[in-house]
Structure formats: structure tokens, C-alpha cells
PDB file of N, CA and C in Angstrom:
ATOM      1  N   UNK A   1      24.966   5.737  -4.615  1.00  0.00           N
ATOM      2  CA  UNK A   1      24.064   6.026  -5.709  1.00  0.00           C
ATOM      3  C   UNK A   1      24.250   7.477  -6.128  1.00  0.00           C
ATOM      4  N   UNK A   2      25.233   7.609  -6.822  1.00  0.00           N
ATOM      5  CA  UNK A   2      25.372   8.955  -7.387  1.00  0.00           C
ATOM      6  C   UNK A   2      24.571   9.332  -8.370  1.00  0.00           C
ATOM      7  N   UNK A   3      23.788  10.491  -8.300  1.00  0.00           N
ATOM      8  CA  UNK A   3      22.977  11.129  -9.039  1.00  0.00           C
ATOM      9  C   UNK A   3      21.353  10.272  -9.359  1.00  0.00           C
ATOM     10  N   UNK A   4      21.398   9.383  -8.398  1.00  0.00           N
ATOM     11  CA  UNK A   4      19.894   8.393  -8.363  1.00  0.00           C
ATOM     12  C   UNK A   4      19.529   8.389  -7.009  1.00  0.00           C
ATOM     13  N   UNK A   5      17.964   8.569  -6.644  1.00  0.00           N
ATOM     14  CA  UNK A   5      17.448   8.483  -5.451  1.00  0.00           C
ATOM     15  C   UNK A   5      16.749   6.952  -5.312  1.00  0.00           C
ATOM     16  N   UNK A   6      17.151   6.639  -3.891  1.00  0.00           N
ATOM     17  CA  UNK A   6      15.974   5.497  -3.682  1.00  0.00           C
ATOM     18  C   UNK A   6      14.561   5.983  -3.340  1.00  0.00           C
ATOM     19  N   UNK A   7      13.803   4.948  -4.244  1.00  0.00           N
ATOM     20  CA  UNK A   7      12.121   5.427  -4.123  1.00  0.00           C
ATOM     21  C   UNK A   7      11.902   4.649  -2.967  1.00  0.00           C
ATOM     22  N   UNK A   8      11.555   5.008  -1.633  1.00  0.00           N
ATOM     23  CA  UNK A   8      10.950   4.654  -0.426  1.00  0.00           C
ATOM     24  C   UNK A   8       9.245   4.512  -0.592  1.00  0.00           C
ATOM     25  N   UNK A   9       8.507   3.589  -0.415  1.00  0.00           N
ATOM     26  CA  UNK A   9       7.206   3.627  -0.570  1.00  0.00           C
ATOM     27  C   UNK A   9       6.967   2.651   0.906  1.00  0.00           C
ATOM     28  N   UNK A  10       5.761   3.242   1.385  1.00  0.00           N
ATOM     29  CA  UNK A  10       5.398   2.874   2.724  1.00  0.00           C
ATOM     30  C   UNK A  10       3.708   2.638   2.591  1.00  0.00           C
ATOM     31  N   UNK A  11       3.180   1.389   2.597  1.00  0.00           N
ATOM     32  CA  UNK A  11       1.742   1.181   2.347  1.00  0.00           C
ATOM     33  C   UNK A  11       1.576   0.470   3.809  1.00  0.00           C
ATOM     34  N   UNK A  12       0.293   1.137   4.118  1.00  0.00           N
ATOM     35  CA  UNK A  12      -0.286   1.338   5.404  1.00  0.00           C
ATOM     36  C   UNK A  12      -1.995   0.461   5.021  1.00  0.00           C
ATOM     37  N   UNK A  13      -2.297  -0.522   5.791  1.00  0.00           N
ATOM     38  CA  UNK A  13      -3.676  -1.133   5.302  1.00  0.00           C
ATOM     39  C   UNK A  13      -4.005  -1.424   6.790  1.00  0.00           C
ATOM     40  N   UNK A  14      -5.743  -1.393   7.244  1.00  0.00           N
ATOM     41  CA  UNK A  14      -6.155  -2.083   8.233  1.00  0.00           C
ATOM     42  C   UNK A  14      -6.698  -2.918   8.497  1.00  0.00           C
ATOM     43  N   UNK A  15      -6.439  -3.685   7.016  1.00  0.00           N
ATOM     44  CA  UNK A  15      -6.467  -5.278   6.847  1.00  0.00           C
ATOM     45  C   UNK A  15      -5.533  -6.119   7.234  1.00  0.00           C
ATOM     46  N   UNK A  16      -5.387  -6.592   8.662  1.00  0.00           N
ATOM     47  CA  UNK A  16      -4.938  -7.652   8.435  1.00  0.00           C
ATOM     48  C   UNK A  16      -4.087  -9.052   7.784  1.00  0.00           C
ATOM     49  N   UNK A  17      -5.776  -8.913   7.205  1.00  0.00           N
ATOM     50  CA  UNK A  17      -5.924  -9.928   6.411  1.00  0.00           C
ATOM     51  C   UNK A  17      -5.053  -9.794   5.167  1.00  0.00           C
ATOM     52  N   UNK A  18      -5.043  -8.181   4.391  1.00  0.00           N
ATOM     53  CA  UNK A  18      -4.356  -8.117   3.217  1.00  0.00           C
ATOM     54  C   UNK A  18      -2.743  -8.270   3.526  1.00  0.00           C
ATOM     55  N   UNK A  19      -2.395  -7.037   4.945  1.00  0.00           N
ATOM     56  CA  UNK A  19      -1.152  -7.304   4.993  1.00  0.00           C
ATOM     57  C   UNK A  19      -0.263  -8.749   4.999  1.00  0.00           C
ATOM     58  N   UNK A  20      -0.901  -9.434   5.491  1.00  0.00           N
ATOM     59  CA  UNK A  20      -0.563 -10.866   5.994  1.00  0.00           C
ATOM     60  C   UNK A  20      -0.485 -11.955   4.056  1.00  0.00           C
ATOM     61  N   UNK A  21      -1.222 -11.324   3.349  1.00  0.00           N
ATOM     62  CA  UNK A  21      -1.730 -12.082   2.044  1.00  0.00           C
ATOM     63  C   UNK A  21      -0.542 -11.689   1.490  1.00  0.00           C
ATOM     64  N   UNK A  22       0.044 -10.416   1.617  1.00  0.00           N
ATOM     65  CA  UNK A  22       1.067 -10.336   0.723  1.00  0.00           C
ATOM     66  C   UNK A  22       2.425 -10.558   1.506  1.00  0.00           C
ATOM     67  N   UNK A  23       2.447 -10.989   2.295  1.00  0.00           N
ATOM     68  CA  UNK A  23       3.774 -11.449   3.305  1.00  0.00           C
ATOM     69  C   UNK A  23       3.921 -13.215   2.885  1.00  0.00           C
ATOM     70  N   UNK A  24       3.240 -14.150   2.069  1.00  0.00           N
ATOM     71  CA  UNK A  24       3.532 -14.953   1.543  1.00  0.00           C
ATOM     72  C   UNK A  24       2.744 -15.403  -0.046  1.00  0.00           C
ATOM     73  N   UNK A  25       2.721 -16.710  -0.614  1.00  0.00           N
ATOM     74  CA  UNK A  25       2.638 -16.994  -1.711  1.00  0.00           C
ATOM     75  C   UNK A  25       1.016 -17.506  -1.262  1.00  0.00           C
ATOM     76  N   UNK A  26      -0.003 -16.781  -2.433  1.00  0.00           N
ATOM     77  CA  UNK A  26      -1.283 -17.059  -1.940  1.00  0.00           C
ATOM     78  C   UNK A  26      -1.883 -18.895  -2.348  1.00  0.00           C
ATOM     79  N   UNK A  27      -2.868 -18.989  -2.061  1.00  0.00           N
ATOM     80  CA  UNK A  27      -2.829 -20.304  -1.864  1.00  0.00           C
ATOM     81  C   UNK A  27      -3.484 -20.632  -3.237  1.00  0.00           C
ATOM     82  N   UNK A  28      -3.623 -21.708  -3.696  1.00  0.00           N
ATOM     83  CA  UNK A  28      -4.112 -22.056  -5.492  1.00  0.00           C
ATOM     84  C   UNK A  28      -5.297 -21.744  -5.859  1.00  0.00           C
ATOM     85  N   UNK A  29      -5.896 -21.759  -4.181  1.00  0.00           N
ATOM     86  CA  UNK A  29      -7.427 -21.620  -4.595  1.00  0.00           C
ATOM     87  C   UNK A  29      -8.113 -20.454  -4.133  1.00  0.00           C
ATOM     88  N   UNK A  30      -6.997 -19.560  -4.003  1.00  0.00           N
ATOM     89  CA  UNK A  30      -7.328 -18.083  -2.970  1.00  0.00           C
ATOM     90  C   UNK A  30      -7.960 -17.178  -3.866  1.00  0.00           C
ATOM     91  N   UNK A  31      -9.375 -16.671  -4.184  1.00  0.00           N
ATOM     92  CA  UNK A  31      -9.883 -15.859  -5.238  1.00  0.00           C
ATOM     93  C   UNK A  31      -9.388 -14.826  -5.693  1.00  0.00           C
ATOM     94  N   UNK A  32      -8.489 -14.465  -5.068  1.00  0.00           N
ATOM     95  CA  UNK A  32      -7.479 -12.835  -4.762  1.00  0.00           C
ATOM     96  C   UNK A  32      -6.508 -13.599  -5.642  1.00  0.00           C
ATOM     97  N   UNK A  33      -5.848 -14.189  -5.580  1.00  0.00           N
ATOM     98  CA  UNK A  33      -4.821 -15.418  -6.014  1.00  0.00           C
ATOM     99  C   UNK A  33      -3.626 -14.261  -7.124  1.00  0.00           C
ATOM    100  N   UNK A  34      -4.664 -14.259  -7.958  1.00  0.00           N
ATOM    101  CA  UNK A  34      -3.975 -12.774  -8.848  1.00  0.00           C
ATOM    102  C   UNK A  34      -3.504 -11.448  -8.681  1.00  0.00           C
ATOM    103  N   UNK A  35      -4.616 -10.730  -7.814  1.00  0.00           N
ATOM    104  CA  UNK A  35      -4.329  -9.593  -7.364  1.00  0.00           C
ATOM    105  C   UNK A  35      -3.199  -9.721  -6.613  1.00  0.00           C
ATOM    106  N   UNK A  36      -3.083 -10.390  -5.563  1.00  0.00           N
ATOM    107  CA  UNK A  36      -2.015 -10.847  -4.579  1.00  0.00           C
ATOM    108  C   UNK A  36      -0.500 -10.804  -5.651  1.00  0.00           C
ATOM    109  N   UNK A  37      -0.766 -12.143  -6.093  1.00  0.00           N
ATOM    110  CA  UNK A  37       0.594 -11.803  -7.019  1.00  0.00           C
ATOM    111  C   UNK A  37       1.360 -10.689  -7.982  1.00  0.00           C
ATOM    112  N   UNK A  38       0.320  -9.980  -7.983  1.00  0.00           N
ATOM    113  CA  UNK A  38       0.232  -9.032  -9.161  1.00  0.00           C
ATOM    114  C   UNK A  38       1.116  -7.570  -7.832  1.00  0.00           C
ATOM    115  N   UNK A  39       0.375  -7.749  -6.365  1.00  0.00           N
ATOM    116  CA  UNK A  39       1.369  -6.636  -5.584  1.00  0.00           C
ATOM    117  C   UNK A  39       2.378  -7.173  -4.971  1.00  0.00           C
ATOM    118  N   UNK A  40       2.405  -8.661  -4.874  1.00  0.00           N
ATOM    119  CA  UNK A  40       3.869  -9.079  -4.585  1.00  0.00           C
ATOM    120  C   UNK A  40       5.040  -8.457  -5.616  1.00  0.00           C
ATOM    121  N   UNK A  41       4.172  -8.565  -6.580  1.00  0.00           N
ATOM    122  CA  UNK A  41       5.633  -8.336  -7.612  1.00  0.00           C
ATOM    123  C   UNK A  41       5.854  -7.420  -7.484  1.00  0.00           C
ATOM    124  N   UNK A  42       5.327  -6.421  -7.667  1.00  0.00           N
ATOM    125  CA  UNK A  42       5.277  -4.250  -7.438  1.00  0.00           C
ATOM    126  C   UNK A  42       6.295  -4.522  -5.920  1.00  0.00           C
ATOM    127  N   UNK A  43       5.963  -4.883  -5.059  1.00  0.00           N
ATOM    128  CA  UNK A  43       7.079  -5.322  -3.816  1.00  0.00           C
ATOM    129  C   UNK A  43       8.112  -5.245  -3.680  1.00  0.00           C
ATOM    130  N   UNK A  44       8.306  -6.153  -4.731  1.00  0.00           N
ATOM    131  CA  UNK A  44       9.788  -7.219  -5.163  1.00  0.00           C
ATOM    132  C   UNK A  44      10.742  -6.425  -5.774  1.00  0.00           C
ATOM    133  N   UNK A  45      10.130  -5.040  -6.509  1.00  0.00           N
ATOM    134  CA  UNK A  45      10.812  -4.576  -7.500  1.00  0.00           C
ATOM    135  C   UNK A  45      12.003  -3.547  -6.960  1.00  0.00           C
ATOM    136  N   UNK A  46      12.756  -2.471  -7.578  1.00  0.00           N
ATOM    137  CA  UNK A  46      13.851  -2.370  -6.924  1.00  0.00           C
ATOM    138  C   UNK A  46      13.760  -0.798  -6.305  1.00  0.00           C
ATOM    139  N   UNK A  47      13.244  -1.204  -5.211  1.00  0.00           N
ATOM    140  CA  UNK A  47      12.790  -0.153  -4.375  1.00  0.00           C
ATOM    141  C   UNK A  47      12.630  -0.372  -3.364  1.00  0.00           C
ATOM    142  N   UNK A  48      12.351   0.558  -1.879  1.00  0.00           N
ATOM    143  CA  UNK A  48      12.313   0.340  -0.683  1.00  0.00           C
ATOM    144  C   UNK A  48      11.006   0.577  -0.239  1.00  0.00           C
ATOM    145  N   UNK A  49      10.288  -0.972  -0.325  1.00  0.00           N
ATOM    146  CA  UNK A  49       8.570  -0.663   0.055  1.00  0.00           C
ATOM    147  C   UNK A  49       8.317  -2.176   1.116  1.00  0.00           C
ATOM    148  N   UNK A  50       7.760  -1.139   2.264  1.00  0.00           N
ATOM    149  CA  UNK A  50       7.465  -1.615   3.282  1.00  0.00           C
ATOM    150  C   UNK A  50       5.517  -1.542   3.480  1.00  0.00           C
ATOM    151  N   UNK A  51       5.147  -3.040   3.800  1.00  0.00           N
ATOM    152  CA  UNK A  51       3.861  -2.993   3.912  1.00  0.00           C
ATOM    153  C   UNK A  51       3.495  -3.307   4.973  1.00  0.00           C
ATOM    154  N   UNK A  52       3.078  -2.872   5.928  1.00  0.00           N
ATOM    155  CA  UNK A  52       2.528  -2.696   7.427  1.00  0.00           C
ATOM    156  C   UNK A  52       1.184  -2.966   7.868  1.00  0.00           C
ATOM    157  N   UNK A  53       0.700  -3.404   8.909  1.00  0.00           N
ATOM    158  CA  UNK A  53      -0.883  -3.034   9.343  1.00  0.00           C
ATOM    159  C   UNK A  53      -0.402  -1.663  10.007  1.00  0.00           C
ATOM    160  N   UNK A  54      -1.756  -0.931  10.105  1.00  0.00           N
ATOM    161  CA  UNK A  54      -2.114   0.151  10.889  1.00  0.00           C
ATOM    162  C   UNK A  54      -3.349   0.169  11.716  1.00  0.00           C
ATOM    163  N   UNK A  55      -3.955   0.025  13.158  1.00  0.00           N
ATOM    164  CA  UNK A  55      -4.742   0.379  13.319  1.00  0.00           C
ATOM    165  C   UNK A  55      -5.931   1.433  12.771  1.00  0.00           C
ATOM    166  N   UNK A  56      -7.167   1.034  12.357  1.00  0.00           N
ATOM    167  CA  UNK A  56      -8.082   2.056  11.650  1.00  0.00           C
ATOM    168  C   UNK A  56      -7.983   3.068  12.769  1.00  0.00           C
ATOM    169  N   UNK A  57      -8.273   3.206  13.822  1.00  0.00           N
ATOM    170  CA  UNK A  57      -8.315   4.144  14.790  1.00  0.00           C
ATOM    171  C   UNK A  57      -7.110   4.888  14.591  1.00  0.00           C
ATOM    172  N   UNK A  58      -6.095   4.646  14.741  1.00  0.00           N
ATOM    173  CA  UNK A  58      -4.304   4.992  14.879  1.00  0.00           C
ATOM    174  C   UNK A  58      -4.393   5.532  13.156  1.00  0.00           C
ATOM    175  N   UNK A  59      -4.748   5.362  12.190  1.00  0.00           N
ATOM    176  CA  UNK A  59      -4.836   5.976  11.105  1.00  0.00           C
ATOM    177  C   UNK A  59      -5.240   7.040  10.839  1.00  0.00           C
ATOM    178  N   UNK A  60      -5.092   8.282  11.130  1.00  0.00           N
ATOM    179  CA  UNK A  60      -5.578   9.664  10.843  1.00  0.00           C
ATOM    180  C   UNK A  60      -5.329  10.014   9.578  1.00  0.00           C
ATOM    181  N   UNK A  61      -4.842   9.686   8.868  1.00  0.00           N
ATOM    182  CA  UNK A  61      -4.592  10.460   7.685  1.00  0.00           C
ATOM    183  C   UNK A  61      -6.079   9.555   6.724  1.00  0.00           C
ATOM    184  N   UNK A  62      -6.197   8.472   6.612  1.00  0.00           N
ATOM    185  CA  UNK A  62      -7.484   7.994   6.028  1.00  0.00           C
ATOM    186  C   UNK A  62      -8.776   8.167   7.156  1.00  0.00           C
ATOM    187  N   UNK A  63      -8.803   8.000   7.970  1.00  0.00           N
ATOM    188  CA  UNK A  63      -9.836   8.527   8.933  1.00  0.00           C
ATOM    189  C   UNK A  63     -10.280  10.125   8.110  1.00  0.00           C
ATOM    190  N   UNK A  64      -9.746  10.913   8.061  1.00  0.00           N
ATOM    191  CA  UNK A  64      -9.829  12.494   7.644  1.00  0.00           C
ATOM    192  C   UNK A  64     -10.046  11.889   6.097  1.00  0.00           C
ATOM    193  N   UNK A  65      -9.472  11.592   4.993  1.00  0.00           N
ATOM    194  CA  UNK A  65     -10.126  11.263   4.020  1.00  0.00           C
ATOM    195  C   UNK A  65     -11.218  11.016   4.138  1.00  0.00           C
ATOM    196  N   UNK A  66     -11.989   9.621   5.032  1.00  0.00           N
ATOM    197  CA  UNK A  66     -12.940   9.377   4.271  1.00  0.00           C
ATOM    198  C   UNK A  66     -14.152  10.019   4.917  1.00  0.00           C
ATOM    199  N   UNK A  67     -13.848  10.874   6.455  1.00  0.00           N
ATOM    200  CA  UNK A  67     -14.449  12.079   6.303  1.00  0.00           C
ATOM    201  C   UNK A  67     -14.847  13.005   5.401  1.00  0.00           C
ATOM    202  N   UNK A  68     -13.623  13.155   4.918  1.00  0.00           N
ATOM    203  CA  UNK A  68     -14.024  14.790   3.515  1.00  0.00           C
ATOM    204  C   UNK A  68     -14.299  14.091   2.363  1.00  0.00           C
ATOM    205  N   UNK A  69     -14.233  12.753   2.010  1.00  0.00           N
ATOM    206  CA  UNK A  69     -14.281  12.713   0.855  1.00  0.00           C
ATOM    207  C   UNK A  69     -15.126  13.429  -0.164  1.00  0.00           C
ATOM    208  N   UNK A  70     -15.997  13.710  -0.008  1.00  0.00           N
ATOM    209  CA  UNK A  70     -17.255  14.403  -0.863  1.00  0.00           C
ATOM    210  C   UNK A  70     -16.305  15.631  -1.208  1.00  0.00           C
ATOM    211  N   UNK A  71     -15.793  16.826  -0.062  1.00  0.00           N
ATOM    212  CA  UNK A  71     -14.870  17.718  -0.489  1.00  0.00           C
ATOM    213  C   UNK A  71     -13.802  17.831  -1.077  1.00  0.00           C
ATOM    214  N   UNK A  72     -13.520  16.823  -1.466  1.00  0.00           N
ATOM    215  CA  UNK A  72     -12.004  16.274  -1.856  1.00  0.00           C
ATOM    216  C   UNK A  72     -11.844  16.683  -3.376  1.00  0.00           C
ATOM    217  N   UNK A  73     -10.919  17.454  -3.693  1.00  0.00           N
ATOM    218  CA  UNK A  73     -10.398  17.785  -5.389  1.00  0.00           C
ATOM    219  C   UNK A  73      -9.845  16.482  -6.063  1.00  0.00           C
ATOM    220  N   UNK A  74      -9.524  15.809  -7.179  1.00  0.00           N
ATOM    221  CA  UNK A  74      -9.330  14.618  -7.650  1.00  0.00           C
ATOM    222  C   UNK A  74      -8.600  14.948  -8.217  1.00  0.00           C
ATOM    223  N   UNK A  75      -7.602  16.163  -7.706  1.00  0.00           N
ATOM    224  CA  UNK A  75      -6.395  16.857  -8.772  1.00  0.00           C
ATOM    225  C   UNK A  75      -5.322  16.135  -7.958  1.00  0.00           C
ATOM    226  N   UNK A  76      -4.266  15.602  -8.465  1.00  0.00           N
ATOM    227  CA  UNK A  76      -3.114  15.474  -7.981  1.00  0.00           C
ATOM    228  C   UNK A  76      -1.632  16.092  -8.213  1.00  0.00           C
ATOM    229  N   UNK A  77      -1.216  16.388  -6.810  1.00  0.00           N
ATOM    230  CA  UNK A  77       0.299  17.166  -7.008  1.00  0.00           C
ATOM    231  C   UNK A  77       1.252  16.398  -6.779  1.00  0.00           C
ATOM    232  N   UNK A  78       2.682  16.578  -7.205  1.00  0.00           N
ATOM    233  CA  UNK A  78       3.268  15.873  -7.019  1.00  0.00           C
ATOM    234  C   UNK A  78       4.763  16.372  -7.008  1.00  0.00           C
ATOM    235  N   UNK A  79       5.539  16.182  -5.703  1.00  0.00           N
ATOM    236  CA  UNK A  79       6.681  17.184  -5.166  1.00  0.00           C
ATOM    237  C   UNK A  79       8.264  16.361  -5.588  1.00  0.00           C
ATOM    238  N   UNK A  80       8.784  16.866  -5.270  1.00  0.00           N
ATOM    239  CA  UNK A  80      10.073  16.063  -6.092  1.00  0.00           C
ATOM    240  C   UNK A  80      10.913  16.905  -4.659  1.00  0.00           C
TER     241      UNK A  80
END
């Protein structure tokens, strides 16, 4: 890939339940049914994205969010 980077994206949830929803095709009558499909596809697309469980405990980086949230700036940076 000359002169193009691969976008690596790594989503971390301590649902279970969600990780597992988007590891197959949701069911006809699954109320999520949409949403589901709607991040399968974002998935699918041509990039390197891996979706994982994480223990809530083993999660420090959202643990500390939703600690500070109240302190939290709603500015975002963004590094290249």
C-alpha cells in the first residue's frame, strides 16, 4: 500500500450480549434487528476492525470516563 494507511479500529464492549449480536446475522424478530445490521456493515467495510468483549472491571480506560464524566471537555482532537 504505497502512500495509503490501513485504518485499524478496535471496539471494546462489556456486553456480551452486543459483542456476540454482531458476530452473526440478527434474528427477524430481534428489536435491535437494524442497529445490528447497520454495525455489521461499518465491520465489513475495508478496514481492519476487530470487535471484542472486555471485562467492565479489566476496562480502565471507560471505568475513568465514566468517573470524570461531569469533568470531561466535549472538544475533540485528533492525531494523524
Amino acid at each position: 500500500m504505497h502512500g495509503k494507511r490501513e485504518l485499524k479500529v478496535l471496539v471494546q464492549s462489556d456486553s456480551r450480549v452486543a459483542v456476540e449480536s454482531l458476530k452473526r446475522a440478527p434474528d427477524a424478530f430481534d428489536p435491535n434487528r437494524e442497529l445490528i445490521n447497520c454495525c455489521i456493515n461499518l465491520i465489513k467495510r475495508k478496514w481492519d476492525c476487530k470487535v471484542e468483549y472486555i471485562d467492565r472491571e479489566a476496562n480502565l480506560a471507560a471505568k475513568g470516563l465514566a468517573a470524570n464524566f461531569e469533568n470531561l471537555s466535549l472538544e475533540v482532537t485528533l492525531y494523524k
